[in-house]
PDB file of N, CA and C in Angstrom:
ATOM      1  N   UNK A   1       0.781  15.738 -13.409  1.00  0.00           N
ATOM      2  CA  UNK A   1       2.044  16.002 -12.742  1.00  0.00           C
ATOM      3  C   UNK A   1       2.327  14.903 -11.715  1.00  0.00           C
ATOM      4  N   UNK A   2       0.967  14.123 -10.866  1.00  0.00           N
ATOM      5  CA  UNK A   2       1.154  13.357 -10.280  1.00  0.00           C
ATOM      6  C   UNK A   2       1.971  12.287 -10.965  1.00  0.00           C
ATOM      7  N   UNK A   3       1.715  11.949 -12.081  1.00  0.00           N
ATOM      8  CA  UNK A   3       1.952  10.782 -12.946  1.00  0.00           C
ATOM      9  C   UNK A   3       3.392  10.707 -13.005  1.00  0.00           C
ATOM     10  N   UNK A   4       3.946  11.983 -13.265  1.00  0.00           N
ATOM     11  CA  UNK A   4       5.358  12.233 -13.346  1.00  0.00           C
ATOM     12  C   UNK A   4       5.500  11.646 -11.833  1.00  0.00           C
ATOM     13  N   UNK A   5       5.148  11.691 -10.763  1.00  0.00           N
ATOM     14  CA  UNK A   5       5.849  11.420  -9.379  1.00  0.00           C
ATOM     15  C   UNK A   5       6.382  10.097  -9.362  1.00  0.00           C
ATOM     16  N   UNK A   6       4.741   9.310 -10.062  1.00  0.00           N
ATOM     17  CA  UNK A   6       4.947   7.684  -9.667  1.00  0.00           C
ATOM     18  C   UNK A   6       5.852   7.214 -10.726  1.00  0.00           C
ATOM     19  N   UNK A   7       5.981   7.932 -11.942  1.00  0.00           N
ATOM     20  CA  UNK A   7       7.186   7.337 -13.019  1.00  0.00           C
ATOM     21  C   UNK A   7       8.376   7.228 -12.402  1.00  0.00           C
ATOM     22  N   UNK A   8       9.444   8.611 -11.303  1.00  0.00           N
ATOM     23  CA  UNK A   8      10.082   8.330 -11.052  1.00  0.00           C
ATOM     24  C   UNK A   8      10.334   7.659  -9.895  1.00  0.00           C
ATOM     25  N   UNK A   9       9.291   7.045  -8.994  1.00  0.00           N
ATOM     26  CA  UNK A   9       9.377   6.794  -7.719  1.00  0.00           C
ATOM     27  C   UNK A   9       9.633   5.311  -8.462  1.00  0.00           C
ATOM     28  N   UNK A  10       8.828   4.663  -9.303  1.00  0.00           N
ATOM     29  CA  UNK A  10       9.000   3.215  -9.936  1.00  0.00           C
ATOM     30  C   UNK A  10      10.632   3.371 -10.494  1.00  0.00           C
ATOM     31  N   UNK A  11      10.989   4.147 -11.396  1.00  0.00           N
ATOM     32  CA  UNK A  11      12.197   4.416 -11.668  1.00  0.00           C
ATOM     33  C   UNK A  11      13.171   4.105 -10.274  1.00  0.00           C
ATOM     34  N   UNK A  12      12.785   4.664  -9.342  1.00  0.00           N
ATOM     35  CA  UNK A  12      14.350   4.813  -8.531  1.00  0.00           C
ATOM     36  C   UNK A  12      13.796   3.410  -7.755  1.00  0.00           C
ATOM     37  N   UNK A  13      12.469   2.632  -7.767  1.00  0.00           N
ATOM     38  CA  UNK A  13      12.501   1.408  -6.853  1.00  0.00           C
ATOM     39  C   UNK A  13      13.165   0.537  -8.111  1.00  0.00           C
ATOM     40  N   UNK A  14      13.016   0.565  -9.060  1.00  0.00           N
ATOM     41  CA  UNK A  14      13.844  -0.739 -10.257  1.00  0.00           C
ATOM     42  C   UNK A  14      15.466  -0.027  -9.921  1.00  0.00           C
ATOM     43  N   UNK A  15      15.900   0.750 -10.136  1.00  0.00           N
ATOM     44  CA  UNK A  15      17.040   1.168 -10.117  1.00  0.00           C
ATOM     45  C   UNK A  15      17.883   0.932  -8.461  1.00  0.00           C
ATOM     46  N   UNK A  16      17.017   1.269  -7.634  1.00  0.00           N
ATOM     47  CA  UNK A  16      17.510   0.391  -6.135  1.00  0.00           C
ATOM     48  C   UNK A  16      17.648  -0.787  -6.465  1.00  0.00           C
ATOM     49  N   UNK A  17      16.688  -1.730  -6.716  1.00  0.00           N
ATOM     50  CA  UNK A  17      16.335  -3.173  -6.311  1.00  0.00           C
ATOM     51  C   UNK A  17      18.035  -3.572  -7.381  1.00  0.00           C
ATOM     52  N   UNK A  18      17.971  -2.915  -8.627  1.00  0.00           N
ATOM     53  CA  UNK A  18      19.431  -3.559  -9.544  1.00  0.00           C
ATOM     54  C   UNK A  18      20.726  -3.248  -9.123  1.00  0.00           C
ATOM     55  N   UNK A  19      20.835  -1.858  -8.027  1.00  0.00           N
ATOM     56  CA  UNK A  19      21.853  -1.793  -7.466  1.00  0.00           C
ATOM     57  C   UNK A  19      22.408  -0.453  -8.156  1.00  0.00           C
ATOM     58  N   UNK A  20      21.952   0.214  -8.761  1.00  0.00           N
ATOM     59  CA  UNK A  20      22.121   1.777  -9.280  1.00  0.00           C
ATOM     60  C   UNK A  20      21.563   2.433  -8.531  1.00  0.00           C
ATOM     61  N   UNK A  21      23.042   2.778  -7.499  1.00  0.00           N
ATOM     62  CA  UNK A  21      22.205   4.036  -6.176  1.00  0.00           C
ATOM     63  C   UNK A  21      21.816   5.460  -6.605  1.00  0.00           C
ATOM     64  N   UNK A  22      23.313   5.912  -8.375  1.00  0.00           N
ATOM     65  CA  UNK A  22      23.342   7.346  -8.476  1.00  0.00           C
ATOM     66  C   UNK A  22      21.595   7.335  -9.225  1.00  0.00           C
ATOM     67  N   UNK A  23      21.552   6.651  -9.865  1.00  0.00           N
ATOM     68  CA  UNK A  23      20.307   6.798 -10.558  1.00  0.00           C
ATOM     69  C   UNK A  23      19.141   6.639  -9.602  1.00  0.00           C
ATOM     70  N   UNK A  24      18.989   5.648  -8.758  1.00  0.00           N
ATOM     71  CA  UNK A  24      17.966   5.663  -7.928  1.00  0.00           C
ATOM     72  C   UNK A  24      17.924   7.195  -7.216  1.00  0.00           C
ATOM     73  N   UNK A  25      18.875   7.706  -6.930  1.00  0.00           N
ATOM     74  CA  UNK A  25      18.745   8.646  -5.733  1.00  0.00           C
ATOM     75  C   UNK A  25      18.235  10.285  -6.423  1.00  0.00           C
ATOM     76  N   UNK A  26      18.589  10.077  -7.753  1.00  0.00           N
ATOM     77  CA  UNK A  26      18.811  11.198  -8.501  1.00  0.00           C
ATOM     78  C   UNK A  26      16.951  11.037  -9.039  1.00  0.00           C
ATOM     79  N   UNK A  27      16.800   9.555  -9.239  1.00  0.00           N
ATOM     80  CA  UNK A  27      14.845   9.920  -9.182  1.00  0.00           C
ATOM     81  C   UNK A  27      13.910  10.028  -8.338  1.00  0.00           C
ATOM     82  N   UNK A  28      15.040   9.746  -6.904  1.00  0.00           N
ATOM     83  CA  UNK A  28      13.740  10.355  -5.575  1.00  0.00           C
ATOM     84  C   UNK A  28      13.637  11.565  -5.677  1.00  0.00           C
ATOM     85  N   UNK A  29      14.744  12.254  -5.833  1.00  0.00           N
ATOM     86  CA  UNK A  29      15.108  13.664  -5.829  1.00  0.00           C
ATOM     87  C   UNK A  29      14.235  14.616  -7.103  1.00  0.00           C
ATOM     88  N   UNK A  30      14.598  13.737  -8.117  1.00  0.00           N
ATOM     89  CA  UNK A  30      13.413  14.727  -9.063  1.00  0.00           C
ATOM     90  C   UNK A  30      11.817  14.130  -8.583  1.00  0.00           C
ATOM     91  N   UNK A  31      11.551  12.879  -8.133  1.00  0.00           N
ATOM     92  CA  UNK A  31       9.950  12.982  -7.801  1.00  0.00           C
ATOM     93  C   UNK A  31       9.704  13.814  -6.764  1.00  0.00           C
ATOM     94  N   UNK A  32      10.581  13.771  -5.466  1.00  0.00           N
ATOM     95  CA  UNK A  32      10.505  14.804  -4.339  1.00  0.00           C
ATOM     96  C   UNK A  32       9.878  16.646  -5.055  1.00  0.00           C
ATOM     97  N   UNK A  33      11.150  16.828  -5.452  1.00  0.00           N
ATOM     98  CA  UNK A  33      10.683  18.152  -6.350  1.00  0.00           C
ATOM     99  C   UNK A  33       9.260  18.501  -7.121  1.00  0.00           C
ATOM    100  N   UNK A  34       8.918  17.230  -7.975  1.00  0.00           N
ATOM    101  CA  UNK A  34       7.485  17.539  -8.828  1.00  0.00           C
ATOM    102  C   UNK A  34       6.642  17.518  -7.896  1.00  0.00           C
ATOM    103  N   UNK A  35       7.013  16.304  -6.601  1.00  0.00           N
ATOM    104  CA  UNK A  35       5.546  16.121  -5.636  1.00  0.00           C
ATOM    105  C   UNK A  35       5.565  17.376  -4.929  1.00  0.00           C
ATOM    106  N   UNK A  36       6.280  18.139  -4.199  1.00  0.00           N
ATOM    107  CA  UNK A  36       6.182  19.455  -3.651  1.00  0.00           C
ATOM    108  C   UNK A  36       5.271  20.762  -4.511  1.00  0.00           C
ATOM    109  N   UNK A  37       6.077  20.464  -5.847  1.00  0.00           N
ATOM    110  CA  UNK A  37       5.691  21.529  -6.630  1.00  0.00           C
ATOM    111  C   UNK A  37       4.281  21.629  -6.836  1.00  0.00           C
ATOM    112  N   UNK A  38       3.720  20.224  -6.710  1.00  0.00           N
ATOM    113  CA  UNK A  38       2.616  20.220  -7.453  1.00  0.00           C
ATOM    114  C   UNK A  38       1.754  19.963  -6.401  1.00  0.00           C
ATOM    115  N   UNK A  39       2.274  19.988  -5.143  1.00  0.00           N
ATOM    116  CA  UNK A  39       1.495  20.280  -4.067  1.00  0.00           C
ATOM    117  C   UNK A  39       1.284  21.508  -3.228  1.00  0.00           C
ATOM    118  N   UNK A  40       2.015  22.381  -3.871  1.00  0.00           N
ATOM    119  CA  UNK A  40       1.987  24.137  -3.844  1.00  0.00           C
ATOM    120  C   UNK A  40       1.050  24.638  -4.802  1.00  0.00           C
ATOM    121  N   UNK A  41       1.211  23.853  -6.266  1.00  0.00           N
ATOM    122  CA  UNK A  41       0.057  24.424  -6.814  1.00  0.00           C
ATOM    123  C   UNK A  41      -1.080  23.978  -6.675  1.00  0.00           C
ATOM    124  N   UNK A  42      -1.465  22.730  -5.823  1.00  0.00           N
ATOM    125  CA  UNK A  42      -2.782  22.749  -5.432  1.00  0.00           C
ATOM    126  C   UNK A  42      -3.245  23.589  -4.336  1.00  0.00           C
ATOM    127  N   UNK A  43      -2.392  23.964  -3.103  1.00  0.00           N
ATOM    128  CA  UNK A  43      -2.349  24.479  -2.410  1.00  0.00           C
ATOM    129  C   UNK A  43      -3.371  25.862  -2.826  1.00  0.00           C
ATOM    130  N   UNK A  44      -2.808  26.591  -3.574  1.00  0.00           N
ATOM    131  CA  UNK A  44      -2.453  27.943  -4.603  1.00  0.00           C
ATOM    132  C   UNK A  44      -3.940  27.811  -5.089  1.00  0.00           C
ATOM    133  N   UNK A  45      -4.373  26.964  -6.107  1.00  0.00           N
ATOM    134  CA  UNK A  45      -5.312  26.682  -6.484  1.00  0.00           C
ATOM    135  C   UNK A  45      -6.570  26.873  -5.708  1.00  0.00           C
ATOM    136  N   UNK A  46      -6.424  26.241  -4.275  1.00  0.00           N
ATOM    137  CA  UNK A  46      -7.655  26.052  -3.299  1.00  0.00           C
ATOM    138  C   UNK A  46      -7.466  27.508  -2.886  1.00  0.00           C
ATOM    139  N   UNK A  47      -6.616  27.866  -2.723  1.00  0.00           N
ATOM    140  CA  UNK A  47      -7.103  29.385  -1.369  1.00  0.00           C
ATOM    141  C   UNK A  47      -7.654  30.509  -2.599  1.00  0.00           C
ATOM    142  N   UNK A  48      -7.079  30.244  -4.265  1.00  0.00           N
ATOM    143  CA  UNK A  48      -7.674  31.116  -5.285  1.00  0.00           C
ATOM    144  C   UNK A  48      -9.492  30.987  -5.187  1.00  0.00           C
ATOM    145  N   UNK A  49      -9.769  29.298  -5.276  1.00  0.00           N
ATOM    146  CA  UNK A  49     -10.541  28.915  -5.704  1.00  0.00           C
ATOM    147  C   UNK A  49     -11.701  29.456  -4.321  1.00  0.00           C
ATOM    148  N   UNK A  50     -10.958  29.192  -2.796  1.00  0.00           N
ATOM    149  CA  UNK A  50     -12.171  29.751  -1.586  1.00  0.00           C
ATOM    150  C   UNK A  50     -11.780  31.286  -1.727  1.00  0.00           C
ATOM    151  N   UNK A  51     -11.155  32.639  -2.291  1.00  0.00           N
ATOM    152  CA  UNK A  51     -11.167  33.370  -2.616  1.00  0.00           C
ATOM    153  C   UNK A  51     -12.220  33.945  -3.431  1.00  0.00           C
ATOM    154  N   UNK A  52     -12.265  33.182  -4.804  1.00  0.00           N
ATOM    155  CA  UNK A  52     -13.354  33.562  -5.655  1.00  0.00           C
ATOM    156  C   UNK A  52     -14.768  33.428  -5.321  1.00  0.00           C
ATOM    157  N   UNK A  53     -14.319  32.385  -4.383  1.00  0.00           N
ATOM    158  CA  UNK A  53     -16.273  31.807  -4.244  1.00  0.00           C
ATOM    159  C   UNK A  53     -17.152  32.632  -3.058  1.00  0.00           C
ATOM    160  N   UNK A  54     -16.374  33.505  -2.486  1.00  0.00           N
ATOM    161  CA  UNK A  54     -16.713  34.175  -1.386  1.00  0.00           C
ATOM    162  C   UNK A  54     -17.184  35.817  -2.038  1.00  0.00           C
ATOM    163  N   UNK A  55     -18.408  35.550  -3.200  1.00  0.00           N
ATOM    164  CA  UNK A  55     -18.910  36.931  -3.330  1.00  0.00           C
ATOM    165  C   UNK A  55     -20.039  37.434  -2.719  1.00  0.00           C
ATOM    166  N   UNK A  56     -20.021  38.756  -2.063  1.00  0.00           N
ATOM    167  CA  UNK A  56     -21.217  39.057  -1.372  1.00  0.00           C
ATOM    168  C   UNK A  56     -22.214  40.104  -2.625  1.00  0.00           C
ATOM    169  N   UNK A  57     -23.135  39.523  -2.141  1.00  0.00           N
ATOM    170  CA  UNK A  57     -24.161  40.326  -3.222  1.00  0.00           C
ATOM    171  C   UNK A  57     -24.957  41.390  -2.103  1.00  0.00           C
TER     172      UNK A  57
END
């Protein structure tokens, strides 16, 4: 999912540097979105993951 971030972050730096703002702006905006998302589900992931590991015998 990371991978998706840096595709569009390269996307909207070629698309700045040529002078296509709608397109540049429209791929910060979708990398913004995946990088959040996918930093909730790590988030999500860790408090599952110190959840599970906390069994008392």
């Amino acid at each position: 999912m990371l991978s998706w971030v840096v595709t569009f972050l390269i996307i909207a730096l070629i698309a700045g540097v040529l002078g296509f703002g709608g397109i540049a702006g429209a791929s910060i905006e979708i990398a913004k979105i995946i990088f959040f998302v996918a930093l909730i589900l790590f988030l999500v992931s860790a408090v599952v993951g110190l959840a599970r590991g906390r069994t008392r015998i």
